[in-house]
PDB file of N, CA and C in Angstrom:
ATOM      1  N   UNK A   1       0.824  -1.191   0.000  1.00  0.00           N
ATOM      2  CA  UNK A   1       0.000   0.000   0.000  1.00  0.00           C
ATOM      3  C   UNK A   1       0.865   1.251   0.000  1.00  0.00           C
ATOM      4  N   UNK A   2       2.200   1.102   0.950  1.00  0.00           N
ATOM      5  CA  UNK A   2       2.847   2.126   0.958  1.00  0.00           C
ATOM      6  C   UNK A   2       3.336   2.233  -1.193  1.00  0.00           C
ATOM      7  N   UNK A   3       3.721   1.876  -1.413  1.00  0.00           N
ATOM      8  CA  UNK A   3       4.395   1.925  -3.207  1.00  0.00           C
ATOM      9  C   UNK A   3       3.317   2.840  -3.687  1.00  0.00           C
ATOM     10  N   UNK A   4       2.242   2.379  -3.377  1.00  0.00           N
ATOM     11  CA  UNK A   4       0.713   2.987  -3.726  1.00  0.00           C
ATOM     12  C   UNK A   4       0.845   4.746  -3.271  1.00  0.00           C
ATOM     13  N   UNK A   5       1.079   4.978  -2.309  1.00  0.00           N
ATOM     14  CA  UNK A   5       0.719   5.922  -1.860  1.00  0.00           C
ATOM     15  C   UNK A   5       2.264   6.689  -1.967  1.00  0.00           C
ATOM     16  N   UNK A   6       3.252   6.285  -2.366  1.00  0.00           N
ATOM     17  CA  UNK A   6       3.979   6.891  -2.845  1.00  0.00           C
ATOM     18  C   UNK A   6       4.149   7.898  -4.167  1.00  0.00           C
ATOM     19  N   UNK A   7       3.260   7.740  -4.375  1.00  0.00           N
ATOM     20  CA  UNK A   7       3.386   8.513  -5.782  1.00  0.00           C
ATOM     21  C   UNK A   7       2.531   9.789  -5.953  1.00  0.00           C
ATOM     22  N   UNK A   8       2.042   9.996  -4.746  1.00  0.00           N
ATOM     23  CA  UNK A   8       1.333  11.301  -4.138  1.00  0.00           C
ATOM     24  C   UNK A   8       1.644  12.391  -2.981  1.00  0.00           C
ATOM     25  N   UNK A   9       3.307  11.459  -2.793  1.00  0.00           N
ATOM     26  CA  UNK A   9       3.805  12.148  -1.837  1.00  0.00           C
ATOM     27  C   UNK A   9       4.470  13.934  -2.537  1.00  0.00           C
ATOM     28  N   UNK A  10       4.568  14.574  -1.505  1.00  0.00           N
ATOM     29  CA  UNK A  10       4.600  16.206  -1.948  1.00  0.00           C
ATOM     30  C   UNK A  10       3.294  16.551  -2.803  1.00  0.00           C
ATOM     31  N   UNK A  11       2.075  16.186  -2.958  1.00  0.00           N
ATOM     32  CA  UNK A  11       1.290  16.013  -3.732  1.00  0.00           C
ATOM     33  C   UNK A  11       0.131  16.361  -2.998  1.00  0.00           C
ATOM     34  N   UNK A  12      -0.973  17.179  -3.411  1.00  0.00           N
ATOM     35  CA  UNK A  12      -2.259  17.455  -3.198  1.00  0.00           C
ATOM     36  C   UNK A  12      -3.461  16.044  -2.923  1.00  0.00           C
ATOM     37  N   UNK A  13      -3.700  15.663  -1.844  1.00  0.00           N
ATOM     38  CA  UNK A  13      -4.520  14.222  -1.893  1.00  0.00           C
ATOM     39  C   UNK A  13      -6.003  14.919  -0.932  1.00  0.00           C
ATOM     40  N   UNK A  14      -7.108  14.405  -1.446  1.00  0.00           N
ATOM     41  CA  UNK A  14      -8.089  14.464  -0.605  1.00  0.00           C
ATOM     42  C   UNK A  14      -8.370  13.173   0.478  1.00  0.00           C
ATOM     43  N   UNK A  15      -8.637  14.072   1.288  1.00  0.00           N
ATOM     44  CA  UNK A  15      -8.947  12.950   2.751  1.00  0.00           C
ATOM     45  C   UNK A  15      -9.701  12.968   3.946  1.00  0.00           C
ATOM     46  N   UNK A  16     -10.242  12.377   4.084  1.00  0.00           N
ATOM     47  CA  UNK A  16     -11.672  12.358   5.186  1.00  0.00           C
ATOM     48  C   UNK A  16     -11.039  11.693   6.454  1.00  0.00           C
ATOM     49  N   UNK A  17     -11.179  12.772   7.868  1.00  0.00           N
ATOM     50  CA  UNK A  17     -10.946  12.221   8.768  1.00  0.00           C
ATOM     51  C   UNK A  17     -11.703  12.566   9.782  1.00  0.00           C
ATOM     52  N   UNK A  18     -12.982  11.735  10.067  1.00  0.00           N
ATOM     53  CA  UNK A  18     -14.258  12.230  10.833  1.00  0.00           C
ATOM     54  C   UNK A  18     -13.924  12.444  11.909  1.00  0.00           C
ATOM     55  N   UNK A  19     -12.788  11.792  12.491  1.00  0.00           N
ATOM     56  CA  UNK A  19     -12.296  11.880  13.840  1.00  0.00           C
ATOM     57  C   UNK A  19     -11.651  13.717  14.140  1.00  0.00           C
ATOM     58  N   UNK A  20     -11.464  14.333  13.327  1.00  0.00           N
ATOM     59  CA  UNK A  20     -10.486  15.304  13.388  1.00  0.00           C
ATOM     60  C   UNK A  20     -11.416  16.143  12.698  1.00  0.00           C
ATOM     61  N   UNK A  21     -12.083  16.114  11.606  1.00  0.00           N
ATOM     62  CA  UNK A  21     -12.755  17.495  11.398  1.00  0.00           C
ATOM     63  C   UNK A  21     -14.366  17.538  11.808  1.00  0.00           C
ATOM     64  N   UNK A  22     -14.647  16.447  11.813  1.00  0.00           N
ATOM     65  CA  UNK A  22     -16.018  16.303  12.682  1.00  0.00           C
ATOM     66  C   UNK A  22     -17.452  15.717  11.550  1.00  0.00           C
ATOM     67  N   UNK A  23     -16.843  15.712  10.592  1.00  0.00           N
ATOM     68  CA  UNK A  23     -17.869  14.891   9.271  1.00  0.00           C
ATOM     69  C   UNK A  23     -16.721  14.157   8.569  1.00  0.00           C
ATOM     70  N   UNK A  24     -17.545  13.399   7.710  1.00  0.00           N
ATOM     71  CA  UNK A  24     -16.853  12.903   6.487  1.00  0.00           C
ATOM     72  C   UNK A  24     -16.515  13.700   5.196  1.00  0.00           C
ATOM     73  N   UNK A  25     -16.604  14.798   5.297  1.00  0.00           N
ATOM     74  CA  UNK A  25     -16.460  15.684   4.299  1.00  0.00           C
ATOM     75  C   UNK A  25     -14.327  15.284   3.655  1.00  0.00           C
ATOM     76  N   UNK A  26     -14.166  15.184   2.847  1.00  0.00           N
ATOM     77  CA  UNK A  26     -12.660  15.219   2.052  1.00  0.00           C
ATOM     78  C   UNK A  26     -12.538  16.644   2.142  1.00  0.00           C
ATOM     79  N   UNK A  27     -10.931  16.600   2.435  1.00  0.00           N
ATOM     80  CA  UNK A  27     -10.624  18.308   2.226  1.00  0.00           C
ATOM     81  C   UNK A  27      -8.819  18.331   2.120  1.00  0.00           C
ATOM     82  N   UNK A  28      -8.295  19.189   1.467  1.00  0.00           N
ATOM     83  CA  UNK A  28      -7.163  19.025   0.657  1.00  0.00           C
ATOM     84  C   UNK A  28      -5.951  18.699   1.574  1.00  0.00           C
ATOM     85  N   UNK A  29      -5.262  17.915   2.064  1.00  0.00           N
ATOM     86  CA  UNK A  29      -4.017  18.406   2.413  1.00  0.00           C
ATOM     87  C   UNK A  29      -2.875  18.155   1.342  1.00  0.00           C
ATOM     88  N   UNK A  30      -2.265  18.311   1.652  1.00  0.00           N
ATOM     89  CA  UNK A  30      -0.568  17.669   1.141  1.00  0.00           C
ATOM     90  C   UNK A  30      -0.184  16.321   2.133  1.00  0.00           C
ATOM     91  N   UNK A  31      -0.107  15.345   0.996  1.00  0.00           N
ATOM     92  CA  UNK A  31       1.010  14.243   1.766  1.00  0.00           C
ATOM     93  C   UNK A  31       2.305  14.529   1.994  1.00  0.00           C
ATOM     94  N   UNK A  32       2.502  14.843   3.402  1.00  0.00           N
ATOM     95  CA  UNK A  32       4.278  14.803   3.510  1.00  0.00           C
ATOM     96  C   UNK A  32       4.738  13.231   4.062  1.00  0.00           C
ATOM     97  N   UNK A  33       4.278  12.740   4.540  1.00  0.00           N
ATOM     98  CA  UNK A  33       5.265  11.447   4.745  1.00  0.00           C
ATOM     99  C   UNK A  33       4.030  10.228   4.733  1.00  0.00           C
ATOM    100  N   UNK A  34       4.670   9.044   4.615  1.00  0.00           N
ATOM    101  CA  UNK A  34       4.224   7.946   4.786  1.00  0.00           C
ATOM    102  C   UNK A  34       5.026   6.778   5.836  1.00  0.00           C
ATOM    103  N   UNK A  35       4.482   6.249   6.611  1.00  0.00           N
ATOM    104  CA  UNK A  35       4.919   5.529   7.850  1.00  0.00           C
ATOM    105  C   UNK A  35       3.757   4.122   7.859  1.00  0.00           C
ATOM    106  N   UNK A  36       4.492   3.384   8.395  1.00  0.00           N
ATOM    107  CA  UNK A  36       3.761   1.822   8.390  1.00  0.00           C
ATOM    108  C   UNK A  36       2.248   2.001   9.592  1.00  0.00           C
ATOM    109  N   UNK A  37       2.101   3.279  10.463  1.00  0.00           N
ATOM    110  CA  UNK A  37       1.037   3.233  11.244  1.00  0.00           C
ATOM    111  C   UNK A  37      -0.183   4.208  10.594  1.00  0.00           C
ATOM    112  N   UNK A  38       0.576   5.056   9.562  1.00  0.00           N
ATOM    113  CA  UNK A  38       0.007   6.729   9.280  1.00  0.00           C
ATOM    114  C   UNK A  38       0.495   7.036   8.402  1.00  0.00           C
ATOM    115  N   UNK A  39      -0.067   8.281   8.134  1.00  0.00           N
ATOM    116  CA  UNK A  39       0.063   9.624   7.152  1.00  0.00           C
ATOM    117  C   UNK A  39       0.380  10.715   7.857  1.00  0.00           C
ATOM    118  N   UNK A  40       1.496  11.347   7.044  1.00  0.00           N
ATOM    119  CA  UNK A  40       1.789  12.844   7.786  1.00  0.00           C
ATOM    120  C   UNK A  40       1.302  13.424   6.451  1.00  0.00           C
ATOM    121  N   UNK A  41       0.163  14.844   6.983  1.00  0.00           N
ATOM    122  CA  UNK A  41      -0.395  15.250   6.337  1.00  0.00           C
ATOM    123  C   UNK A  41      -0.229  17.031   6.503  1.00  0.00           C
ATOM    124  N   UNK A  42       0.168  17.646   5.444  1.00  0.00           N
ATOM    125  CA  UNK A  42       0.044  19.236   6.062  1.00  0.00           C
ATOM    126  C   UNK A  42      -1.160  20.005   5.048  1.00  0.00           C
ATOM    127  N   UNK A  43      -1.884  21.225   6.217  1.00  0.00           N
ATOM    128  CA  UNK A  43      -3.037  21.565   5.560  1.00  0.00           C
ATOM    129  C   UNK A  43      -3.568  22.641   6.336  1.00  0.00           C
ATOM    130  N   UNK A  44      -4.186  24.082   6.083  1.00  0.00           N
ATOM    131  CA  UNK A  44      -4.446  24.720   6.455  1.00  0.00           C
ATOM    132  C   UNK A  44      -5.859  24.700   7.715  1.00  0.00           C
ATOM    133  N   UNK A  45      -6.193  23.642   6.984  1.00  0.00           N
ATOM    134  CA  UNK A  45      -7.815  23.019   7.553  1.00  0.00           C
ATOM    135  C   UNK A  45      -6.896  23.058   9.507  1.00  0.00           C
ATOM    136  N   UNK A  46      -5.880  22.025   9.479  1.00  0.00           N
ATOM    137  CA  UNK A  46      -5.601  21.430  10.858  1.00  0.00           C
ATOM    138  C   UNK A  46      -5.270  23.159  11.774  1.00  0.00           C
ATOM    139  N   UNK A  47      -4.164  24.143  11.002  1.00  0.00           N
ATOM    140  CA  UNK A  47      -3.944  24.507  11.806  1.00  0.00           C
ATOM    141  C   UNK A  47      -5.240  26.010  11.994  1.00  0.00           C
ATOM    142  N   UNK A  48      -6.151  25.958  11.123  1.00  0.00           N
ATOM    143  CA  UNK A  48      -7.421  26.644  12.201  1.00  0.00           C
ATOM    144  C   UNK A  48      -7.875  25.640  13.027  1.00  0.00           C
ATOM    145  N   UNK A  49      -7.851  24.311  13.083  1.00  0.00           N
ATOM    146  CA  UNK A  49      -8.350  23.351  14.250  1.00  0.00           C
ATOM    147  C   UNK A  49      -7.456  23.875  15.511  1.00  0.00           C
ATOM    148  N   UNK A  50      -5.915  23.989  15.364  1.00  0.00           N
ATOM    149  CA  UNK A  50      -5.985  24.619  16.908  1.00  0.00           C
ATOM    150  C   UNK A  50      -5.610  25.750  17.263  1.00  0.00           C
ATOM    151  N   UNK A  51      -6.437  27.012  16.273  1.00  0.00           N
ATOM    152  CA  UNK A  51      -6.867  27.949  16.507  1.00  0.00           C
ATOM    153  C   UNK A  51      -5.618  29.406  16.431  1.00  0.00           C
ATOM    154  N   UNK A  52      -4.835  28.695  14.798  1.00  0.00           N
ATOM    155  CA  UNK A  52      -4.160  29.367  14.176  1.00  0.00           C
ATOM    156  C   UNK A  52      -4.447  30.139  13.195  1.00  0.00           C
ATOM    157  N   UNK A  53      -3.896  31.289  13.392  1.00  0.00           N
ATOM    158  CA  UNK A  53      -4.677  32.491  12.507  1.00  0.00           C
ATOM    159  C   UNK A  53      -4.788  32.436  11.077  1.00  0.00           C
ATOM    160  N   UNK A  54      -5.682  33.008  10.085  1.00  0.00           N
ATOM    161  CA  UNK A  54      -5.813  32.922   8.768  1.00  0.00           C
ATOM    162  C   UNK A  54      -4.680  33.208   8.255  1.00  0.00           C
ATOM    163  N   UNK A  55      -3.575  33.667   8.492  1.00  0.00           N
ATOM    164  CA  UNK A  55      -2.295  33.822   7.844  1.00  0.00           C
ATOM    165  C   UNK A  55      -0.849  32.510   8.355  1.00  0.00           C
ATOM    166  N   UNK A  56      -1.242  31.818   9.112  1.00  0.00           N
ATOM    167  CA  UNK A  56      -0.444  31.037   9.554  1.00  0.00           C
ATOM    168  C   UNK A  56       0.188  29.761   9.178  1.00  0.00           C
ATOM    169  N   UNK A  57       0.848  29.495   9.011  1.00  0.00           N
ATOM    170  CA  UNK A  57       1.670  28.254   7.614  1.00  0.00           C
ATOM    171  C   UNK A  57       0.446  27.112   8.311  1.00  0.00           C
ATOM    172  N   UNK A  58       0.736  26.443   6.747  1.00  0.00           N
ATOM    173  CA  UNK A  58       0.187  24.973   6.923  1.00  0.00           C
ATOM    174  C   UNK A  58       0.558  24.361   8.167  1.00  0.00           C
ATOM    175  N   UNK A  59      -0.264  23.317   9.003  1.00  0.00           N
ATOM    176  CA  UNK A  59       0.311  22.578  10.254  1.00  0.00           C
ATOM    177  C   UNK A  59       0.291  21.110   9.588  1.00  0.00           C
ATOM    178  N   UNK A  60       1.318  20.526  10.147  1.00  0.00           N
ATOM    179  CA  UNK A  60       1.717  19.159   9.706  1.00  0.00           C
ATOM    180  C   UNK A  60       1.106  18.333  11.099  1.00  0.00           C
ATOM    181  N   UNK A  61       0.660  17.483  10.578  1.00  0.00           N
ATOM    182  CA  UNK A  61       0.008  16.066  11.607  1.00  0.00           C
ATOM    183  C   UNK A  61      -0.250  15.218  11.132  1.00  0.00           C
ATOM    184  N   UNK A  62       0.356  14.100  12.388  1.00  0.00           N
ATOM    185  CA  UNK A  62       0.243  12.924  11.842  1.00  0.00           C
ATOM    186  C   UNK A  62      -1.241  12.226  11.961  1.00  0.00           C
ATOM    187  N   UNK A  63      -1.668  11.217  11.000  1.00  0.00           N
ATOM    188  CA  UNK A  63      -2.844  10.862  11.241  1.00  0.00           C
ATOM    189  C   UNK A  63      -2.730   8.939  11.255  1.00  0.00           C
ATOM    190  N   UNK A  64      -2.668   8.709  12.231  1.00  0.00           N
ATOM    191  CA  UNK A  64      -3.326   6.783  11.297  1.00  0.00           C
ATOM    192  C   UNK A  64      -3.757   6.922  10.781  1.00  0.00           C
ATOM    193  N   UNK A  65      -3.945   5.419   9.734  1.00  0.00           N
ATOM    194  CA  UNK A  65      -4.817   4.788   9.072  1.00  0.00           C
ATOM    195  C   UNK A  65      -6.122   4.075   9.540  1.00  0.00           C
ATOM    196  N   UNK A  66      -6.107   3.837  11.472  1.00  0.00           N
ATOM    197  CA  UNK A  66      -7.386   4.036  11.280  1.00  0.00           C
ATOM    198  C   UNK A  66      -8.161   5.217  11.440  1.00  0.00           C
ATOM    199  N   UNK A  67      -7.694   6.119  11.503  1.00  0.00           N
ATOM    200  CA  UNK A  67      -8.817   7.316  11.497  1.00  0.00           C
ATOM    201  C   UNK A  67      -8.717   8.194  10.664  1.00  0.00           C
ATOM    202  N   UNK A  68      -8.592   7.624   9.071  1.00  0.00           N
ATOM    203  CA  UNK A  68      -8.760   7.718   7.958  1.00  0.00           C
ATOM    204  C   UNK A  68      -9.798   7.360   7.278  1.00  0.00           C
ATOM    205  N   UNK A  69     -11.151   8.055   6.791  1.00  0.00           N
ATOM    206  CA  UNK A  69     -12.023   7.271   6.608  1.00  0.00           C
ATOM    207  C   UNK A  69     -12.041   7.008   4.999  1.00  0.00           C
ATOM    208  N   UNK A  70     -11.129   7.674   4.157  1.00  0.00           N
ATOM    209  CA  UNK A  70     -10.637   7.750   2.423  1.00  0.00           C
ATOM    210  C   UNK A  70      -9.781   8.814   2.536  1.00  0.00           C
ATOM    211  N   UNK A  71      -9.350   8.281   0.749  1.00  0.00           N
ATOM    212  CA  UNK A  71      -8.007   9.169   1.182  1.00  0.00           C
ATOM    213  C   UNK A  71      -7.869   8.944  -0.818  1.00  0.00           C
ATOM    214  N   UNK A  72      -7.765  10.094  -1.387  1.00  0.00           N
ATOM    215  CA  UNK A  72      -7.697  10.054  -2.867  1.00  0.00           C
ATOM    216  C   UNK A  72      -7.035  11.092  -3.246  1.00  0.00           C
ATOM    217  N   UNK A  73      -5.947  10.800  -4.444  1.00  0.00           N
ATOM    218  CA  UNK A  73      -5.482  12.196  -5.154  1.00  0.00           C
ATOM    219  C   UNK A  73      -6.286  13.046  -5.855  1.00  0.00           C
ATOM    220  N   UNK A  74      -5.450  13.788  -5.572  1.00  0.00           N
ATOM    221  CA  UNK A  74      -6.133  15.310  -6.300  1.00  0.00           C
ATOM    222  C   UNK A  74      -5.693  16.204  -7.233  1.00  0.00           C
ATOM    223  N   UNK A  75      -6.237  16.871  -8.081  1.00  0.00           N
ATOM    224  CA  UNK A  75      -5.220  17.863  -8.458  1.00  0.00           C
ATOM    225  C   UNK A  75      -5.061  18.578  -7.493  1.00  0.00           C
ATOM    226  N   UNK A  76      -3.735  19.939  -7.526  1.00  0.00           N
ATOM    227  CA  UNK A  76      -3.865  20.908  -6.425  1.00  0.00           C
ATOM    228  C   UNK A  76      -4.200  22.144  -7.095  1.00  0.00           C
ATOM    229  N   UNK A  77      -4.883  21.935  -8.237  1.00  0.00           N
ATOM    230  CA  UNK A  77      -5.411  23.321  -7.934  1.00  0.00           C
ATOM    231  C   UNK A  77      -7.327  23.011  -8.357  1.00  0.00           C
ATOM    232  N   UNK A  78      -7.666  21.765  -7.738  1.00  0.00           N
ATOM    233  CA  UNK A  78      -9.404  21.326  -7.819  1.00  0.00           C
ATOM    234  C   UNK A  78      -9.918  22.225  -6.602  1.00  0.00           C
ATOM    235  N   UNK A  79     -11.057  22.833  -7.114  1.00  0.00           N
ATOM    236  CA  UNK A  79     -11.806  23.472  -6.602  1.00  0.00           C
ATOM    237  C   UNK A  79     -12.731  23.061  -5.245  1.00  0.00           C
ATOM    238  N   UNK A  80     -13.291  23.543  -4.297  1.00  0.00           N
ATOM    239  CA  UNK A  80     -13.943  22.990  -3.349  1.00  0.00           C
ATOM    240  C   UNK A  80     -15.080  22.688  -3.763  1.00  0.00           C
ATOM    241  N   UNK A  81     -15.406  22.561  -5.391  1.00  0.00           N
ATOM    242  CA  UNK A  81     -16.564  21.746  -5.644  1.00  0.00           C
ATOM    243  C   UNK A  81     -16.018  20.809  -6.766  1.00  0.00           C
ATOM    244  N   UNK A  82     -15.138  20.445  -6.610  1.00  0.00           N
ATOM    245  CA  UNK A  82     -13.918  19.171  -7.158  1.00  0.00           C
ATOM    246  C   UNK A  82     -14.699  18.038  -6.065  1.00  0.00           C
ATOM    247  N   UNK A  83     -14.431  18.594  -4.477  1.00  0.00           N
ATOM    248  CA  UNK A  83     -14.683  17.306  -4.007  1.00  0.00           C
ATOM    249  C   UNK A  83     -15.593  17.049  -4.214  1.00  0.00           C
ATOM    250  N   UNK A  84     -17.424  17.437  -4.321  1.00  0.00           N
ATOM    251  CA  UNK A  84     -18.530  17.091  -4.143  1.00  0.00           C
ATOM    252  C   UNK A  84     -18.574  16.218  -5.969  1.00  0.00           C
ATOM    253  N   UNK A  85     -17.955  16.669  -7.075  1.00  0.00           N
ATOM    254  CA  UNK A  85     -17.878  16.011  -7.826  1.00  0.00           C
ATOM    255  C   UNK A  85     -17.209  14.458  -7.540  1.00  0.00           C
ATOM    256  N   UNK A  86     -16.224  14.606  -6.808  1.00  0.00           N
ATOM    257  CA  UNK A  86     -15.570  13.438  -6.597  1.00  0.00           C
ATOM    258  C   UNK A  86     -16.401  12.199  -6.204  1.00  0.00           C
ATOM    259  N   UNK A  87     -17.307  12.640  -4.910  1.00  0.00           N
ATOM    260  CA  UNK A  87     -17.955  12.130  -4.437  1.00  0.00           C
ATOM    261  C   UNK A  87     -18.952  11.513  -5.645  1.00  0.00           C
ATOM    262  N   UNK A  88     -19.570  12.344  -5.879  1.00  0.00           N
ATOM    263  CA  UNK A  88     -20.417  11.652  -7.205  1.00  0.00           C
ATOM    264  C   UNK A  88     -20.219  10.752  -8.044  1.00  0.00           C
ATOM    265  N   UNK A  89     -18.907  11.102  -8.707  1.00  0.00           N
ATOM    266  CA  UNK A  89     -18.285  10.087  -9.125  1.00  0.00           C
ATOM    267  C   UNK A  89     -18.358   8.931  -8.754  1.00  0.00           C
ATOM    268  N   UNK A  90     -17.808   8.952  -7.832  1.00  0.00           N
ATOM    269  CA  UNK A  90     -17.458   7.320  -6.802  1.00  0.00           C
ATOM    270  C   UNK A  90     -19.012   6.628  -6.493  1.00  0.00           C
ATOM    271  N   UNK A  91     -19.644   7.503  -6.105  1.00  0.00           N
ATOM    272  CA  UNK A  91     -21.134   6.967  -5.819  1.00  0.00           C
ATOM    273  C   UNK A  91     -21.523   6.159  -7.281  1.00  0.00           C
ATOM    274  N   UNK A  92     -21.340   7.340  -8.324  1.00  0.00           N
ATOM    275  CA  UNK A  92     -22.094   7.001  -9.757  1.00  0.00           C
ATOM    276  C   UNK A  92     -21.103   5.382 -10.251  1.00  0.00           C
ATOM    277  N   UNK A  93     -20.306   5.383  -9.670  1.00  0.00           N
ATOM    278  CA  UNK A  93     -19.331   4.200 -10.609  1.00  0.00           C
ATOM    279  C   UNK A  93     -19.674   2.997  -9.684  1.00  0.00           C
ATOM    280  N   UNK A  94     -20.078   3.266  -8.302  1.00  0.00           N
ATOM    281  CA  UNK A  94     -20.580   1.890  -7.569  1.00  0.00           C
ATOM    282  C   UNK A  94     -21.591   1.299  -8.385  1.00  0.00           C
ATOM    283  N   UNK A  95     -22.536   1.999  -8.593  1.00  0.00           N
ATOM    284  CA  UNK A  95     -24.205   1.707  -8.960  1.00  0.00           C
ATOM    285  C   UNK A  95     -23.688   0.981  -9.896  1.00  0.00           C
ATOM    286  N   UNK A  96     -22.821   1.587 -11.091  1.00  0.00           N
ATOM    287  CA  UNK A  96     -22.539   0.760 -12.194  1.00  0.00           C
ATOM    288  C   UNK A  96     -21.974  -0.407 -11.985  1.00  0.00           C
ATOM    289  N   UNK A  97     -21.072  -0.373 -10.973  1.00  0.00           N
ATOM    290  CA  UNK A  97     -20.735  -2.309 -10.288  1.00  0.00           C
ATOM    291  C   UNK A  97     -21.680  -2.797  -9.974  1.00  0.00           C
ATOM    292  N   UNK A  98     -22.473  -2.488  -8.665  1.00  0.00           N
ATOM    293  CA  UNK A  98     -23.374  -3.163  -8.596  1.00  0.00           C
ATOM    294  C   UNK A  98     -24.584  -3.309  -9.676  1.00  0.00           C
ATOM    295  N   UNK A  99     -24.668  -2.936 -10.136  1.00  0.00           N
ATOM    296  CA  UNK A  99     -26.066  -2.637 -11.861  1.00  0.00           C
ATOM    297  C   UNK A  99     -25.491  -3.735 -12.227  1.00  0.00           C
ATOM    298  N   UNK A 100     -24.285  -3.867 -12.509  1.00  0.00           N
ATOM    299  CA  UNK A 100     -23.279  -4.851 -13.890  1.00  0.00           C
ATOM    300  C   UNK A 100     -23.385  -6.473 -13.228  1.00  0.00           C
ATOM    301  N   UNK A 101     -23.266  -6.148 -11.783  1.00  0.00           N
ATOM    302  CA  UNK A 101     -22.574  -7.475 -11.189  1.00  0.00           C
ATOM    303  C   UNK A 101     -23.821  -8.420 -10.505  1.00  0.00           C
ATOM    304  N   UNK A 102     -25.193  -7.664 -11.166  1.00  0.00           N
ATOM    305  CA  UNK A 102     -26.640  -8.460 -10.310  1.00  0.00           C
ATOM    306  C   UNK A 102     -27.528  -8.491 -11.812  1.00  0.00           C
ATOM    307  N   UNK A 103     -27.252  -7.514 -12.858  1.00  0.00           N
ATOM    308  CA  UNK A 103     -27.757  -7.854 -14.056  1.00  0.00           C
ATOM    309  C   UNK A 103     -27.695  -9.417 -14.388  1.00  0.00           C
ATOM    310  N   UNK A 104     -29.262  -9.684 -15.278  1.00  0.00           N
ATOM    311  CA  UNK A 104     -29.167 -11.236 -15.282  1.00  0.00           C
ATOM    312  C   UNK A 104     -28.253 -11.408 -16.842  1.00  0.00           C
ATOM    313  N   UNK A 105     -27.726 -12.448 -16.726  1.00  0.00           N
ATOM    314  CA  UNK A 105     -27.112 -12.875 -18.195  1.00  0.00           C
ATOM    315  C   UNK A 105     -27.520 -13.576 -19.038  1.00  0.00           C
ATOM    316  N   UNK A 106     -27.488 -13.251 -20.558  1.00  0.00           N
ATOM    317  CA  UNK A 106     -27.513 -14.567 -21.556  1.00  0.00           C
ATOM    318  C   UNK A 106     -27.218 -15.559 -21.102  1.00  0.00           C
ATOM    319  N   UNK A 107     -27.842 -16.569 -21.655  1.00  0.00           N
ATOM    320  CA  UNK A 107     -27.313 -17.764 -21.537  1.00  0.00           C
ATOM    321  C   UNK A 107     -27.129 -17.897 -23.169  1.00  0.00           C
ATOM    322  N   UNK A 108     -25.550 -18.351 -23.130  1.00  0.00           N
ATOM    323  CA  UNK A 108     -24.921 -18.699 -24.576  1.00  0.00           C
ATOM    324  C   UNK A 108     -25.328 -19.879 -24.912  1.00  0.00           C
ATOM    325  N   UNK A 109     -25.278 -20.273 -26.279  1.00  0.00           N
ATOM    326  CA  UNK A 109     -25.538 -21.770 -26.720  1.00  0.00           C
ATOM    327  C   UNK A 109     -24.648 -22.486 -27.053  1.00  0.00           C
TER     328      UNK A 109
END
């Protein structure tokens, strides 16, 4: 998984962490590191969480993997209605698995 997630490192990734922002909502950080327990993640979102001013550098924190609830690349310059597309996406491409994978089949001769 880590090889996986290497290739987004220094990189814009969306990521949901209900534990830390309080919904499931995705919201941008930067991947800075990868570790066998977690993600080090930097992002403006964390450091208004502890109540750092609108001008104040990105805060870096580490997060596990379990209190990760998704975690997807991004471009970095997708819009904050990038994610709600995203979401759609992912919703719209399930239906099509499940649609595909309960559809009845020919029977060949």
């Amino acid at each position: 998984m880590t090889s996986m997630l290497g290739h987004h490192m220094n990189k814009s990734v969306l990521v949901s962490i209900p534990s830390i922002f309080g919904n499931t909502e995705p919201r941008h950080c930067r991947l800075v590191g990868i570790e066998t327990a977690g993600l080090w993640l930097e992002s403006d979102h964390f450091s208004r969480l502890v109540g750092g001013s609108s001008d104040a550098p990105p805060a870096l924190v580490f997060v596990p993997f379990s209190q990760i609830g998704c975690l997807a690349g991004a471009p970095a310059a997708a819009a904050p209605s990038a994610v709600a597309s995203v979401g759609a996406r992912t919703e719209t491409s399930r239906l099509r698995r499940t649609t595909r994978d309960t559809a009845p089949r020919k029977k060949s001769r």
